[in-house]
Protein backbone atom coordinates (compact mmCIF):
# COMPACT_ATOMS: atom_id res chain seq x y z
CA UNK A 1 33.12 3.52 -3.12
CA UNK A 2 29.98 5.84 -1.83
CA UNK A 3 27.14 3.92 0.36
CA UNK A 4 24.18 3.65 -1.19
CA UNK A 5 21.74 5.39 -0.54
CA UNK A 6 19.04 2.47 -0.64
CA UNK A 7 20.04 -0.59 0.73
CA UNK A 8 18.94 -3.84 0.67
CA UNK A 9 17.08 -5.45 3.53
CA UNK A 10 14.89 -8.56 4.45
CA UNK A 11 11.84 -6.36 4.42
CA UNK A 12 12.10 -5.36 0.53
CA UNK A 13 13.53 -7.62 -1.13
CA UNK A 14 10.69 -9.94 -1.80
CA UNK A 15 9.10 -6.82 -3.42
CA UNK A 16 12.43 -6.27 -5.04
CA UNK A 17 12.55 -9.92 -6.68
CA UNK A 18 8.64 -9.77 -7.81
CA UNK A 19 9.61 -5.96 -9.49
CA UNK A 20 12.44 -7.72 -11.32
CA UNK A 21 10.06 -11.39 -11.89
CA UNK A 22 7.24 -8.90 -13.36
CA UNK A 23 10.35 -7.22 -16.07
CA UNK A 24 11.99 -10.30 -16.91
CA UNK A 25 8.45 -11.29 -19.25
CA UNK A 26 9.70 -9.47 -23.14
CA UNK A 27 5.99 -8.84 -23.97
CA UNK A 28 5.57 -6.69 -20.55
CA UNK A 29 8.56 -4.65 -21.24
CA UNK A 30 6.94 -4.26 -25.18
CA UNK A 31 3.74 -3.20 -23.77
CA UNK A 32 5.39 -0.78 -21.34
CA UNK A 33 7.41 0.86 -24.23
CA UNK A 34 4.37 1.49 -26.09
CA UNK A 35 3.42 3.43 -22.89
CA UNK A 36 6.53 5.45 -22.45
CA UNK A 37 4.85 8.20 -24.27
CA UNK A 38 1.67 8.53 -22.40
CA UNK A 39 -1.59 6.74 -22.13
CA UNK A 40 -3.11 4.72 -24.33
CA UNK A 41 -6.75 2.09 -24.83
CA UNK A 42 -6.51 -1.75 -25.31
CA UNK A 43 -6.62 -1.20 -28.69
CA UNK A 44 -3.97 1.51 -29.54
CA UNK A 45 -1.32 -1.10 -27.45
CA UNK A 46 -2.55 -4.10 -29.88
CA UNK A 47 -1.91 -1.59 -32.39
CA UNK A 48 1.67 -0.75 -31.59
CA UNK A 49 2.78 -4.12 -30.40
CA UNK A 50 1.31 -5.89 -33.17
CA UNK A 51 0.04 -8.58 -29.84
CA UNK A 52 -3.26 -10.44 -29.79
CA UNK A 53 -5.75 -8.19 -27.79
CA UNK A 54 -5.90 -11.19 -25.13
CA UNK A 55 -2.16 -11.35 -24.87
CA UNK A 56 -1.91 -8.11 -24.50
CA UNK A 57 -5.44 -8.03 -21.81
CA UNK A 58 -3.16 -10.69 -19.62
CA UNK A 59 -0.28 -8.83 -19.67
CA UNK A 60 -2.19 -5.91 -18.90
CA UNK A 61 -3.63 -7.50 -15.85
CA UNK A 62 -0.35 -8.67 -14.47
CA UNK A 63 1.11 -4.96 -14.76
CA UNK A 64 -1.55 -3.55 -12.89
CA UNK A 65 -1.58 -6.03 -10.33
CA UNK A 66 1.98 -4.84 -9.60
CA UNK A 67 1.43 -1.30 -9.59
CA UNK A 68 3.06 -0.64 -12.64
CA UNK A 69 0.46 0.60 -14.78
CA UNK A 70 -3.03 2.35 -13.74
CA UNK A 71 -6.05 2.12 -15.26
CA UNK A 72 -8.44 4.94 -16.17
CA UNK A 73 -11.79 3.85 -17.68
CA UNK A 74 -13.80 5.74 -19.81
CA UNK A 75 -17.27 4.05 -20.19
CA UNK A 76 -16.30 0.93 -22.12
CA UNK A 77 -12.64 2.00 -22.54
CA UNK A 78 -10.09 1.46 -20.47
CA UNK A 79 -6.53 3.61 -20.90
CA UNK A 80 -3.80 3.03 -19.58
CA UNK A 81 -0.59 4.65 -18.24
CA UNK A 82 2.88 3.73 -16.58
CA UNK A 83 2.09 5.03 -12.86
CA UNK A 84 5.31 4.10 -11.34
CA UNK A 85 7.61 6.26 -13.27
CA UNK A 86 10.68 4.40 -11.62
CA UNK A 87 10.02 1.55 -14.14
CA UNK A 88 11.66 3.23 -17.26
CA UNK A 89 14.42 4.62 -14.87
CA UNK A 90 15.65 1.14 -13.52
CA UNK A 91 15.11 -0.04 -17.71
CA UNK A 92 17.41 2.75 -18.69
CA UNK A 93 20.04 2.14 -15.68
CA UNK A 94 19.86 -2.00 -16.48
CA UNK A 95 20.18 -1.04 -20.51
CA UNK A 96 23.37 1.77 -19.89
CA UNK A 97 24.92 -1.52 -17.72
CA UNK A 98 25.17 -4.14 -20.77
């Protein structure tokens, strides 16, 4: 078996294990497949994920908090986008695995 190229240490895995804490919520990983194909307001991700705007708003806030989505305003809009492309990678690796 090849070494890894990334290994695990002391210094990452907290970041690791709040990566994988922020995934493990269904409605995040809803929200983010509504984003897979590019931006999108508040109210086109209600729209697709059939979630209360305040659900969604909270679930929002969490993602952006861990750098998984940005957030591009627009006056009173705000769009958003997956920023950490990574995200949809380690969702197709941990989906290929089952």
């Amino acid at each position: 078996m090849e070494n890894p190229k990334f290994i695990l240490d002391y210094s990452n895995i907290f970041k690791l294990s709040n990566k994988f804490k922020v995934l493990s919520e269904e409605s995040r990983l809803i929200i983010l497949k509504s984003l897979q194909d590019g931006e999108k307001s508040v109210t086109e991700i209600v729209e697709n994920t059939h979630f209360l705007q305040a659900n969604v708003s909270r679930q929002l806030k969490i993602l952006l908090e861990n750098r998984i989505v940005c957030k591009r305003s627009e006056g009173k809009r705000h769009y958003f986008s997956i920023c950490d492309k990574h995200i949809l990678k380690i969702c197709e690796i941990m989906c290929e695995t089952q």
